[in-house]
Protein backbone atom coordinates (compact mmCIF):
# COMPACT_ATOMS: atom_id res chain seq x y z
CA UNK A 1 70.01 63.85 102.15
CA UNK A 2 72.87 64.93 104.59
CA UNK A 3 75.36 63.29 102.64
CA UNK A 4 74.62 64.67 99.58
CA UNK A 5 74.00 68.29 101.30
CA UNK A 6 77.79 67.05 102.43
CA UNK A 7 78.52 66.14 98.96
CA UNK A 8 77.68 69.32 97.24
CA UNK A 9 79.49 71.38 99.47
CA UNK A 10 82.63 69.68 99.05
CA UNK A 11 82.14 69.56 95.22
CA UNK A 12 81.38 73.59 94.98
CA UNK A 13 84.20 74.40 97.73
CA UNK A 14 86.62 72.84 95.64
CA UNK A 15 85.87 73.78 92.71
CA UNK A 16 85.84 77.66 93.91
CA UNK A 17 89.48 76.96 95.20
CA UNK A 18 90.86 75.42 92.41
CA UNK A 19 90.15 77.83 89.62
CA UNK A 20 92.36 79.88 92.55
CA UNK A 21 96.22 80.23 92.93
CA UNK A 22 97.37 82.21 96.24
CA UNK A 23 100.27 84.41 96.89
CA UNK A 24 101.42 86.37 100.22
CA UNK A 25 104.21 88.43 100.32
CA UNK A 26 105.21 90.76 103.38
CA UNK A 27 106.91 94.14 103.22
CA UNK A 28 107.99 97.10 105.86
CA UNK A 29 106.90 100.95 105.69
CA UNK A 30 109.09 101.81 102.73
CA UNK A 31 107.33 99.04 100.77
CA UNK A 32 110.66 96.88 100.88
CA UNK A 33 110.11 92.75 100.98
CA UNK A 34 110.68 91.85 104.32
CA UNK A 35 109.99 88.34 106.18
CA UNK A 36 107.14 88.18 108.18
CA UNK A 37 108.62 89.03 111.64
CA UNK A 38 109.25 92.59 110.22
CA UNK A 39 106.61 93.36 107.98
CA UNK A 40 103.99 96.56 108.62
CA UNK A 41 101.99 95.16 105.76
CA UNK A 42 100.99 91.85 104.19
CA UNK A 43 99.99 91.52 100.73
CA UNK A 44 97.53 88.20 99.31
CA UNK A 45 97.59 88.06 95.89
CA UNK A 46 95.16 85.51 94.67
CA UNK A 47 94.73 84.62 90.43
CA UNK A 48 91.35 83.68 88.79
CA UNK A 49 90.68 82.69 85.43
CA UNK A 50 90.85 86.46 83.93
CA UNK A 51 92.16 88.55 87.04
CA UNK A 52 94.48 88.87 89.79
CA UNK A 53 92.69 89.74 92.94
CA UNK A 54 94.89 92.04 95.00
CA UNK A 55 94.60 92.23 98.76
CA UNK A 56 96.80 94.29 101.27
CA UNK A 57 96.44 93.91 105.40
CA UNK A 58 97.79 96.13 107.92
CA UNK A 59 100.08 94.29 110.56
CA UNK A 60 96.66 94.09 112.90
CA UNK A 61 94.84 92.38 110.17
CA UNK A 62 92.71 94.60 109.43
CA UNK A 63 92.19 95.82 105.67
CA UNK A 64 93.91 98.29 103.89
CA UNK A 65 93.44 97.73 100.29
CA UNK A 66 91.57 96.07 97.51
CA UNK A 67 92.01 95.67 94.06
CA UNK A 68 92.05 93.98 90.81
CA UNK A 69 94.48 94.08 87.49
CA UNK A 70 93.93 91.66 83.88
CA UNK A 71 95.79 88.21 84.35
CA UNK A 72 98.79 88.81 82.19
CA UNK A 73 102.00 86.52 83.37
CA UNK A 74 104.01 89.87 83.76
CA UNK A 75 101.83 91.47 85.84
CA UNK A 76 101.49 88.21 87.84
CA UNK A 77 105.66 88.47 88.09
CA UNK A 78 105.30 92.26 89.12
CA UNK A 79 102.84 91.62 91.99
CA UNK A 80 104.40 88.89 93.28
CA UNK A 81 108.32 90.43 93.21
CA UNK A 82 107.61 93.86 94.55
CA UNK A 83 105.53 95.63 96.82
CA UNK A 84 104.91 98.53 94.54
CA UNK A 85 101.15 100.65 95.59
CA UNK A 86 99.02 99.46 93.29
CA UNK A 87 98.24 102.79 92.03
CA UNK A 88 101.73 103.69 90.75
CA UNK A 89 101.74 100.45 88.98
CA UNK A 90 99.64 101.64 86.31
CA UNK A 91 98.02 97.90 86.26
CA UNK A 92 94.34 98.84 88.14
CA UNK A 93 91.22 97.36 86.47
CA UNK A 94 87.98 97.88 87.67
CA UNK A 95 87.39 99.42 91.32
CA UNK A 96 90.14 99.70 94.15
CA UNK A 97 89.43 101.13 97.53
CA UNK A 98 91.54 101.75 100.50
CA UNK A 99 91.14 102.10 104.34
CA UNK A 100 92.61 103.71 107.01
CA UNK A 101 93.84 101.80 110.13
CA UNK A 102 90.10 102.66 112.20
CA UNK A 103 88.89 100.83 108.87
CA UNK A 104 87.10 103.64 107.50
CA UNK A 105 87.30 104.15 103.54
CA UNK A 106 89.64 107.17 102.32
CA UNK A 107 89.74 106.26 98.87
CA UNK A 108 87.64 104.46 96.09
CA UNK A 109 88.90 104.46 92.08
CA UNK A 110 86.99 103.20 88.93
CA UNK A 111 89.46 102.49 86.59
CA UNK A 112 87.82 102.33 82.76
CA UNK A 113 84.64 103.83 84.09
CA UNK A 114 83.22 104.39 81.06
CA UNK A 115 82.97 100.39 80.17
CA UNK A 116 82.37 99.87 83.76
CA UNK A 117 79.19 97.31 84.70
CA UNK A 118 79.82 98.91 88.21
CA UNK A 119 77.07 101.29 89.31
CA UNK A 120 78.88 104.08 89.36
CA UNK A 121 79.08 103.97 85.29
CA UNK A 122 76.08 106.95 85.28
CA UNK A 123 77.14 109.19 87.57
CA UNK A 124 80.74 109.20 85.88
CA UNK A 125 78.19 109.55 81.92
CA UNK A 126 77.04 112.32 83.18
CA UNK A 127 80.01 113.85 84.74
CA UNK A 128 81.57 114.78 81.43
CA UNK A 129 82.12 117.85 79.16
CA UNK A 130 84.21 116.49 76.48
CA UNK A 131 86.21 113.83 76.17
CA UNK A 132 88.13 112.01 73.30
CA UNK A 133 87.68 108.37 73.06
CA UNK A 134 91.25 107.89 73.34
CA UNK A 135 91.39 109.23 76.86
CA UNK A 136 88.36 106.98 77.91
CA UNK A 137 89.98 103.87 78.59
CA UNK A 138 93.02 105.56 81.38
CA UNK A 139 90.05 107.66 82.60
CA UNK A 140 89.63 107.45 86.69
CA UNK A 141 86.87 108.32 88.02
CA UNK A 142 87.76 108.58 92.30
CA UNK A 143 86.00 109.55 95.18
CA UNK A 144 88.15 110.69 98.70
CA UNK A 145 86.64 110.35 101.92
CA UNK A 146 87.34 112.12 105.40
CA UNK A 147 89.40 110.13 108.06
CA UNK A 148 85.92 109.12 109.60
CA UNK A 149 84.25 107.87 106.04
CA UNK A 150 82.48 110.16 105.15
CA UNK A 151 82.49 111.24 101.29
CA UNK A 152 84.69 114.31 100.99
CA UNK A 153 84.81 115.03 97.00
CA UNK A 154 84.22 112.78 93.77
CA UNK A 155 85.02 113.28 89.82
CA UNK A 156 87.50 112.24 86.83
CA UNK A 157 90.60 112.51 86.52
CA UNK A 158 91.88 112.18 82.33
CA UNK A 159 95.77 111.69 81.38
CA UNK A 160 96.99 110.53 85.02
CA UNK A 161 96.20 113.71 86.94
CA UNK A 162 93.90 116.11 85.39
CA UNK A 163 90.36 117.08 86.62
CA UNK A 164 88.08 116.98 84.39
CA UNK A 165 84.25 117.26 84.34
CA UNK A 166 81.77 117.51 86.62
CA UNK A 167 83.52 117.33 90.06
CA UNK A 168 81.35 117.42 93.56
CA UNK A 169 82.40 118.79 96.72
CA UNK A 170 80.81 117.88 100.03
CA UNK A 171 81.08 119.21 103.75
CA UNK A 172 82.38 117.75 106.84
CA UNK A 173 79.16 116.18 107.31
CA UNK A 174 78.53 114.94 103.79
CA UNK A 175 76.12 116.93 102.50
CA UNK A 176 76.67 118.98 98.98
CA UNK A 177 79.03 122.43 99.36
CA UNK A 178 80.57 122.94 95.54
CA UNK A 179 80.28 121.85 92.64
CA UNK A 180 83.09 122.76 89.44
CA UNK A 181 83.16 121.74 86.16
CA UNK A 182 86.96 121.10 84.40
CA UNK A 183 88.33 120.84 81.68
CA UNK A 184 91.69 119.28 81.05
CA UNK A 185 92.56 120.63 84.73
CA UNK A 186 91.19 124.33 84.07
CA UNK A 187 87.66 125.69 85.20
CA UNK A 188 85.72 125.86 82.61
CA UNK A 189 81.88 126.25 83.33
CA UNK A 190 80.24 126.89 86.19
CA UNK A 191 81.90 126.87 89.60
CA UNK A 192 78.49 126.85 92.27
CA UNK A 193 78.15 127.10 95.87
CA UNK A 194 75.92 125.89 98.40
CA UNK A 195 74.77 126.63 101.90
CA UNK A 196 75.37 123.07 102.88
CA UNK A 197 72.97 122.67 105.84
CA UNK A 198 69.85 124.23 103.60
CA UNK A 199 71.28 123.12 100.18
CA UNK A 200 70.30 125.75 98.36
CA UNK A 201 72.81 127.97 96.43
CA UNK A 202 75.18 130.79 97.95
CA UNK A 203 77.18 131.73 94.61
CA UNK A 204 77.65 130.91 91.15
CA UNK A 205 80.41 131.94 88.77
CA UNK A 206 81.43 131.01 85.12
CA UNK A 207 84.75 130.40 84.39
CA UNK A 208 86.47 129.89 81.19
CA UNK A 209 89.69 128.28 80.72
CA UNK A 210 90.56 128.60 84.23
CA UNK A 211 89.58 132.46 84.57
CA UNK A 212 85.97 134.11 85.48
CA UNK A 213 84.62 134.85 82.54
CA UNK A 214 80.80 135.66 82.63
CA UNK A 215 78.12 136.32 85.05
CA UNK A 216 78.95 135.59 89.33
CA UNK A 217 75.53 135.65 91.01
CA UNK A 218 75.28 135.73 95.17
CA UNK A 219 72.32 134.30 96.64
CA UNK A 220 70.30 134.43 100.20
CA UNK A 221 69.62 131.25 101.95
CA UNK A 222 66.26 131.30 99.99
CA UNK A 223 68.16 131.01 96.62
CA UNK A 224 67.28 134.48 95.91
CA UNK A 225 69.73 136.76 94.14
CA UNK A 226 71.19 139.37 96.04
CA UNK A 227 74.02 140.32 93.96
CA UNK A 228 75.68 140.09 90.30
CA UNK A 229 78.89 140.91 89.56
CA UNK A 230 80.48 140.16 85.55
CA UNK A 231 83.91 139.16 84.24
CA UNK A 232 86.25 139.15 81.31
CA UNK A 233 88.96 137.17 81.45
CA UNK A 234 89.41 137.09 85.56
CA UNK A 235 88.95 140.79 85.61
CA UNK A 236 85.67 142.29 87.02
CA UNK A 237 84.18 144.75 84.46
CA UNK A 238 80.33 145.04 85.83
């Protein structure tokens, strides 16, 4: 029974290993190939049968990025030949995350949410206002944490650097302070408030096309309204 316990292991082990092809390349600060006495960074790039599995250490070993990009022998040769950051390589697939030397999390990005089986794939649904099909595909959706790892903001970014949607603000301790709605990088909705600690709202205001246009309520801790103020076109006429 041991030996075939044995057996197994050694069957599945290297099996795992050789549907695998491993990489390592080192680079310095300015992301230049170095050898490994002068490197700040090590990168292991490992290839499966669809994807290349993207890892990058800091010089103490411990983590500082994950990712993945589609098997293509050009990205392969990119990868491999320079130590570009993965997201100005315009090759992400799927989720990438990155940590800070303490190994905390500061950033996590969904590439493709929309056809993503990753559990994120509702809360990015129901983050949007409008959006072509077209765009869907380069869509982002990317959450930024604090230097301790704790969630600072999350939402969608459209054509490489536009907000867009539903995006969520938090405070220093996590908990919910703003939410915005964007469109194509303009406000465009409603922009809400929130005493953080009781989590009810402190002020609301519509925007339209990146100017207040519409009704601003102000609220009491007990989400009462104490105020209202209206807008056309970022000027106050009420």
């Amino acid at each position: 029974m041991k030996l075939l316990f044995v057996l197994t292991f050694w069957t599945a082990t290297n099996c795992v290993f050789s549907q695998t092809e491993s990489h390592i390349i080192y680079f310095d600060k300015k992301r230049d190939i170095v050898d490994e006495s002068k490197h700040s960074r090590k990168r292991i790039i490992s290839v499966s049968d669809s994807l290349i599995i993207i890892k990058e250490f800091y010089k103490t070993g411990k983590i500082y990025m994950t990712g993945t990009v589609p098997k293509t022998d050009s990205n392969l040769k990119t990868l491999q030949t320079s130590a570009i950051q993965l997201y100005d390589s315009g090759l992400e697939y799927g989720v990438s995350e990155w940590y800070n030397i303490k190994g905390n999390i500061f950033k996590r990005e969904i590439h493709d949410p929309f056809n993503s089986p990753h559990s994120y794939y509702k809360n990015v649904n129901g983050s949007i206002v409008s959006i072509n099909d077209s765009l869907k595909k380069d869509a982002v959706y990317v959450f930024n944490f604090r230097k301790n790892g704790i969630i600072k903001d999350e939402g969608l970014f459209v054509l490489d650097d536009l907000w867009h949607g539903k995006w969520i603000h938090y405070s220093r301790k996590g908990k919910l302070f703003c939410l915005r709605y964007y469109k194509f990088g303009e406000k465009d909705g409603l922009e809400t408030y929130y005493y953080s600690e009781e989590g009810t709202r402190m002020e609301s205001t519509e925007f339209k096309n990146g100017q207040k246009h519409g009704t601003k309520l102000i609220f009491d801790v007990h989400d009462n309204v104490k105020k209202i103020k209206e807008y056309r076109n970022n000027e106050r006429i009420k």
